[in-house]
PDB file of N, CA and C in Angstrom:
ATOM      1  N   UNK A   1     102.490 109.818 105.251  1.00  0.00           N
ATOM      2  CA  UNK A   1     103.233 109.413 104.075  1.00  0.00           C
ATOM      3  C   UNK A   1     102.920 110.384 102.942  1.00  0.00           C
ATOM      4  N   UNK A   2     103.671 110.717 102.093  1.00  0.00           N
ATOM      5  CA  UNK A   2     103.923 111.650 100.647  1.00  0.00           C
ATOM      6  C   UNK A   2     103.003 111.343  99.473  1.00  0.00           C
ATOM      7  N   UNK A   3     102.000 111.840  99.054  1.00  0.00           N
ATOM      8  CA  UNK A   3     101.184 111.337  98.087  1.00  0.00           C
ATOM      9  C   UNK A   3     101.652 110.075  97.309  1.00  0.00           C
ATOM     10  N   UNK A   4     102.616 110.379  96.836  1.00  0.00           N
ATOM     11  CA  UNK A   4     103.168 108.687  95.833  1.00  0.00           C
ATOM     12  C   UNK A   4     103.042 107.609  96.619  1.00  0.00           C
ATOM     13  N   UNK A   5     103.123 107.459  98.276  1.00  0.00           N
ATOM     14  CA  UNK A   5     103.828 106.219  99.051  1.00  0.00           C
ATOM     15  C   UNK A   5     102.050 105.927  99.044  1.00  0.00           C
ATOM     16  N   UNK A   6     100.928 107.163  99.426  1.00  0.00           N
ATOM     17  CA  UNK A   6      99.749 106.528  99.373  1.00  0.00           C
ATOM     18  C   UNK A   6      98.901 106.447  98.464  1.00  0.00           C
ATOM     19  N   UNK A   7      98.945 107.014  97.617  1.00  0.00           N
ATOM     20  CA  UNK A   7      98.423 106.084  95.891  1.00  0.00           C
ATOM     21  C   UNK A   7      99.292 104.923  96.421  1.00  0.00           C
ATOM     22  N   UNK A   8     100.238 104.709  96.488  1.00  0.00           N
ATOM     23  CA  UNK A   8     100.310 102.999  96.039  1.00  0.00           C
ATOM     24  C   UNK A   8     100.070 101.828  97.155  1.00  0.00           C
ATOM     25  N   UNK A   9      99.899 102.542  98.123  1.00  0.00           N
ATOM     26  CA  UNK A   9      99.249 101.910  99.368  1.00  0.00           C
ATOM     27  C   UNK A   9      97.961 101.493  99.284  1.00  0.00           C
ATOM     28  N   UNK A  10      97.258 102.685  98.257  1.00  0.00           N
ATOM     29  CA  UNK A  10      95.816 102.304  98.124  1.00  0.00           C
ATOM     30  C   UNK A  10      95.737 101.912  96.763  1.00  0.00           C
ATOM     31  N   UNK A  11      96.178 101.744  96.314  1.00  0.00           N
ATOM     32  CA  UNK A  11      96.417 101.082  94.700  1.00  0.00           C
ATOM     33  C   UNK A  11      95.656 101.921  93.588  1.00  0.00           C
ATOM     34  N   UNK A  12      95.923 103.204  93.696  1.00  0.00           N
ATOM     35  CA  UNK A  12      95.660 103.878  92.536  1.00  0.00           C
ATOM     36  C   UNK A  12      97.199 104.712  92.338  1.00  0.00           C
ATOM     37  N   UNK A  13      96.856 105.371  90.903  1.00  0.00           N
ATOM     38  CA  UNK A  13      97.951 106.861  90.786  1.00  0.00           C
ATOM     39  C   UNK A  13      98.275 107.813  91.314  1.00  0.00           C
ATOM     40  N   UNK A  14      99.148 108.281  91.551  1.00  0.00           N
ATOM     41  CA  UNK A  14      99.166 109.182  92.298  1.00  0.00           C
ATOM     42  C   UNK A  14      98.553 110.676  92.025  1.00  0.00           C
ATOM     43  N   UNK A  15      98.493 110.614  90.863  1.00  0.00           N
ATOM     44  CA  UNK A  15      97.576 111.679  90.035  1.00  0.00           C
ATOM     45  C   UNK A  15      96.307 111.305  90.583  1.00  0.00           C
ATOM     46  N   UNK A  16      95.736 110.218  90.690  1.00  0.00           N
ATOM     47  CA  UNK A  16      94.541 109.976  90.946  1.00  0.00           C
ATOM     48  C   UNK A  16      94.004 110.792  92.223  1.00  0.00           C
ATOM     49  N   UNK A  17      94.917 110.482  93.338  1.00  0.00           N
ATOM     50  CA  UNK A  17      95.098 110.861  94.724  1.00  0.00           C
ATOM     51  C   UNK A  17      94.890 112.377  94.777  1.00  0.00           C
ATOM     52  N   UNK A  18      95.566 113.060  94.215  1.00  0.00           N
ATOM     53  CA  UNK A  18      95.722 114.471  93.676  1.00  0.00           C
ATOM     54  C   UNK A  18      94.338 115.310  92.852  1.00  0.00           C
ATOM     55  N   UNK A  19      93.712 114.587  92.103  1.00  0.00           N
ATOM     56  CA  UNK A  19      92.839 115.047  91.513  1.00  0.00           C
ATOM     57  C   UNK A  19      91.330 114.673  92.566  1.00  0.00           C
ATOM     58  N   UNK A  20      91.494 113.962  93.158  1.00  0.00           N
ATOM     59  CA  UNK A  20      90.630 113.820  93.992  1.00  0.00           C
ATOM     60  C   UNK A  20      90.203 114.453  95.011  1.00  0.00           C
ATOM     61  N   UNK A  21      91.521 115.308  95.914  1.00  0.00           N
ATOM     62  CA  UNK A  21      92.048 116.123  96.611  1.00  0.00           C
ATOM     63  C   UNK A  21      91.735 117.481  95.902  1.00  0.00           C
ATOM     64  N   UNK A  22      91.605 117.758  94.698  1.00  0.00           N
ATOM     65  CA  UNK A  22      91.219 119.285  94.355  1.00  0.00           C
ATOM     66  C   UNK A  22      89.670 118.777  94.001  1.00  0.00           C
ATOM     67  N   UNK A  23      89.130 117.935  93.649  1.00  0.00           N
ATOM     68  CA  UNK A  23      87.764 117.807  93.218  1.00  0.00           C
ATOM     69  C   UNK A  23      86.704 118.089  94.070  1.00  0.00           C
ATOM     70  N   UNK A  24      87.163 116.796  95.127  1.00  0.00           N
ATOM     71  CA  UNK A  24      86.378 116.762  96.613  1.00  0.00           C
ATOM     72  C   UNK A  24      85.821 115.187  96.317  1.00  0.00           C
ATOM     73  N   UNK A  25      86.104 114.868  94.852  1.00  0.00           N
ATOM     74  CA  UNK A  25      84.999 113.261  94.596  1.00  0.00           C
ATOM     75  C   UNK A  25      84.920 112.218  95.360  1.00  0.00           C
ATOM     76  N   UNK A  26      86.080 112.164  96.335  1.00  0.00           N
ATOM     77  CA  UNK A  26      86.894 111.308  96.933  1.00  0.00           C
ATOM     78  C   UNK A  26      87.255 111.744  98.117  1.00  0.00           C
ATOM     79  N   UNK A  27      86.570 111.742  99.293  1.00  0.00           N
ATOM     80  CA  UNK A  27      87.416 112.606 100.087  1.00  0.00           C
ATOM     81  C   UNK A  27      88.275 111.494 101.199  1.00  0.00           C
ATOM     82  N   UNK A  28      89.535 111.586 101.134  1.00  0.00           N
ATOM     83  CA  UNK A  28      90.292 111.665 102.044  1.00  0.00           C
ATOM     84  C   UNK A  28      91.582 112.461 102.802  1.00  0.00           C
ATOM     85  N   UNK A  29      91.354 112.509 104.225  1.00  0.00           N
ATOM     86  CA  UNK A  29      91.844 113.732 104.771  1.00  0.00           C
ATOM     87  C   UNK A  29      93.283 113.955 104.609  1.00  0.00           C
ATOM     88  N   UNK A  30      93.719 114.968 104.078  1.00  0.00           N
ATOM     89  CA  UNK A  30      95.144 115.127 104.475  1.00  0.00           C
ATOM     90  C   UNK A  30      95.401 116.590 105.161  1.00  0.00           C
ATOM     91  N   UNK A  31      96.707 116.239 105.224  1.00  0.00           N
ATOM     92  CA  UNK A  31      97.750 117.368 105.501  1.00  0.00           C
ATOM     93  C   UNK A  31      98.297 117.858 104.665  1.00  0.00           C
ATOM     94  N   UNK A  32      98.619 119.195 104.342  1.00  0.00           N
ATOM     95  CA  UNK A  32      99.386 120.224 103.586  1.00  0.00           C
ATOM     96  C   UNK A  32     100.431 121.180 104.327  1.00  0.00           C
ATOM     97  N   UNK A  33     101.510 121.055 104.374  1.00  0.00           N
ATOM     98  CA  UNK A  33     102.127 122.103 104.870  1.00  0.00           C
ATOM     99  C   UNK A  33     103.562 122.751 104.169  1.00  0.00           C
ATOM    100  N   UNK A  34     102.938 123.827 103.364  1.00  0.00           N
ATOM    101  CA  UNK A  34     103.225 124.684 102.234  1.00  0.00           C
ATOM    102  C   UNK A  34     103.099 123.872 101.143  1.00  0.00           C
ATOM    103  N   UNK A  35     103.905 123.215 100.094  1.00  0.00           N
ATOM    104  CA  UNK A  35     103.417 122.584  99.127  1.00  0.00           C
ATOM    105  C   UNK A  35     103.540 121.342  99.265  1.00  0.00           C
ATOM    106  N   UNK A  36     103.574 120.862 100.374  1.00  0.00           N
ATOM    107  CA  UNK A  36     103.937 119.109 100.953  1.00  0.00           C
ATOM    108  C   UNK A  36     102.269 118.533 101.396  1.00  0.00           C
ATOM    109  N   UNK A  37     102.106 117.569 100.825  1.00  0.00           N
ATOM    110  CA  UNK A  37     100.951 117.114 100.727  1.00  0.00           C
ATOM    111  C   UNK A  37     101.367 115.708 101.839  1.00  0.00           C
ATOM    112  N   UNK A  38     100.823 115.617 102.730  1.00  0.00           N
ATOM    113  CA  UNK A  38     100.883 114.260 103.567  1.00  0.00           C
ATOM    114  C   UNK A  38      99.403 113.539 103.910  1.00  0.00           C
ATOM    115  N   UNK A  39      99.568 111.905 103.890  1.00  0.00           N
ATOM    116  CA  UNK A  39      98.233 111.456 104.418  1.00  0.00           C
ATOM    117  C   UNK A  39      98.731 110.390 105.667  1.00  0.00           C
ATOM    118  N   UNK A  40      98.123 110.335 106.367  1.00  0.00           N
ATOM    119  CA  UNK A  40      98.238 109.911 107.729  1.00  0.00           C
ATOM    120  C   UNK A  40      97.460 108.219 106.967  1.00  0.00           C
ATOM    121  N   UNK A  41      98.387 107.107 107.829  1.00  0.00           N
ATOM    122  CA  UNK A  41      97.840 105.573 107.679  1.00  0.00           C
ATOM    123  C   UNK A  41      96.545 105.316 107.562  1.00  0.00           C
ATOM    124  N   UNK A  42      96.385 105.755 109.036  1.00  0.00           N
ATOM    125  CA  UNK A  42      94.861 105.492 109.298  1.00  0.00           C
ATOM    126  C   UNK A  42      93.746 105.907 108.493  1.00  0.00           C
ATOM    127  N   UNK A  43      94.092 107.007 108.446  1.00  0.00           N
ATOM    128  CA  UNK A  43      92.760 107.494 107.273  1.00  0.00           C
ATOM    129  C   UNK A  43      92.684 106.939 106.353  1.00  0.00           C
ATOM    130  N   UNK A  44      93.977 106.611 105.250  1.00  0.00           N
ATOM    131  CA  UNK A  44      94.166 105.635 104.340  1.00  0.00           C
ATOM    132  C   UNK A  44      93.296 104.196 104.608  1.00  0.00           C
ATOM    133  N   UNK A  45      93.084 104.222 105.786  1.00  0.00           N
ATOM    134  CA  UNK A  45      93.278 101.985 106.369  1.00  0.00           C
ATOM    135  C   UNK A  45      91.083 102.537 106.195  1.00  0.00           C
ATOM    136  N   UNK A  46      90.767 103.810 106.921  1.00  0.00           N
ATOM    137  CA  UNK A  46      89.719 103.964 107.010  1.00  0.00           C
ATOM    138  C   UNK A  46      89.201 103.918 105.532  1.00  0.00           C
ATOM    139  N   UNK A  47      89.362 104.852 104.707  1.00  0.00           N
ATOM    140  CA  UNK A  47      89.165 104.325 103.359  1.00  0.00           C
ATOM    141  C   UNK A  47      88.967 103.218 102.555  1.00  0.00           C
ATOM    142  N   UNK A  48      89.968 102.643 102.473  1.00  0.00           N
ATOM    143  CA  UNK A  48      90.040 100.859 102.317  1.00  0.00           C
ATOM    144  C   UNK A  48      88.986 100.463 102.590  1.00  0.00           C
ATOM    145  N   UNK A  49      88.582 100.380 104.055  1.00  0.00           N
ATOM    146  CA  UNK A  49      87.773  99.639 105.072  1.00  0.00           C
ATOM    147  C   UNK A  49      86.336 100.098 104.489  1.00  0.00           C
ATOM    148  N   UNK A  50      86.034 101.474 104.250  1.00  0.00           N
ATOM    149  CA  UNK A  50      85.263 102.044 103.843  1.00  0.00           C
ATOM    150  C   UNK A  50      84.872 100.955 101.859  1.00  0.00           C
ATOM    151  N   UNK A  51      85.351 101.735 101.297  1.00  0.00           N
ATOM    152  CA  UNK A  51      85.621 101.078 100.106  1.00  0.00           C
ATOM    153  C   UNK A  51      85.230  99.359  99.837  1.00  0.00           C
ATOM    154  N   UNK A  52      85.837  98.811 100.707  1.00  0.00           N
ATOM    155  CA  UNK A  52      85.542  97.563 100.565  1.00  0.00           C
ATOM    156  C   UNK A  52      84.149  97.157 101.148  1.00  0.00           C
ATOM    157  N   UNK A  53      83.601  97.518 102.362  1.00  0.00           N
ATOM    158  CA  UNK A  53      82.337  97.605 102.407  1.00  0.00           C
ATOM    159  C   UNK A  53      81.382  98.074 101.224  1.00  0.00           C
ATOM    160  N   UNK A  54      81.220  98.757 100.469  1.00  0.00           N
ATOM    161  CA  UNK A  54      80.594  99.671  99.676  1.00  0.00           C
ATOM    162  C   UNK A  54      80.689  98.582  98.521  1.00  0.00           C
ATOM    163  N   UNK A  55      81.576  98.230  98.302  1.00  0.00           N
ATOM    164  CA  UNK A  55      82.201  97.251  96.788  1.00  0.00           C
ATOM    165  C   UNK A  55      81.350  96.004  97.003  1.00  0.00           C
ATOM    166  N   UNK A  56      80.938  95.492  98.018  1.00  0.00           N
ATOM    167  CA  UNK A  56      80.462  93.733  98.496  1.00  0.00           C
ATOM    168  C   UNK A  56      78.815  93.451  98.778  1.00  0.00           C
ATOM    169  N   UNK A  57      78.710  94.994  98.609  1.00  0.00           N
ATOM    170  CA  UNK A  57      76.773  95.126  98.078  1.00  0.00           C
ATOM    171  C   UNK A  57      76.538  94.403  97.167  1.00  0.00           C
TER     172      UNK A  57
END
């Protein structure tokens, strides 16, 4: 899916998604192919999964 569809999948901005992606603060994996930025579900669902563990400490 296109950066916008997953910021809002994962409930941030899509800027957010983006700045995270040049930082490294945040890493989740994508795809680039030429200036098309894609993230695959799963990694997204892994995140989450990730995230919410981490949050319930």
């Amino acid at each position: 899916m296109n950066r916008e569809a997953a910021a809002a999948y994962i409930g941030v901005e899509a800027q957010t998604l983006a700045n995270w992606a040049s930082t490294g603060k945040v890493r989740i994996p994508f795809l680039k192919i030429g200036r098309k930025v894609t993230y695959l579900k799963s990694d997204l669902d892994v995140y989450l999964a990730s995230s919410k563990a981490s949050t319930t400490r």
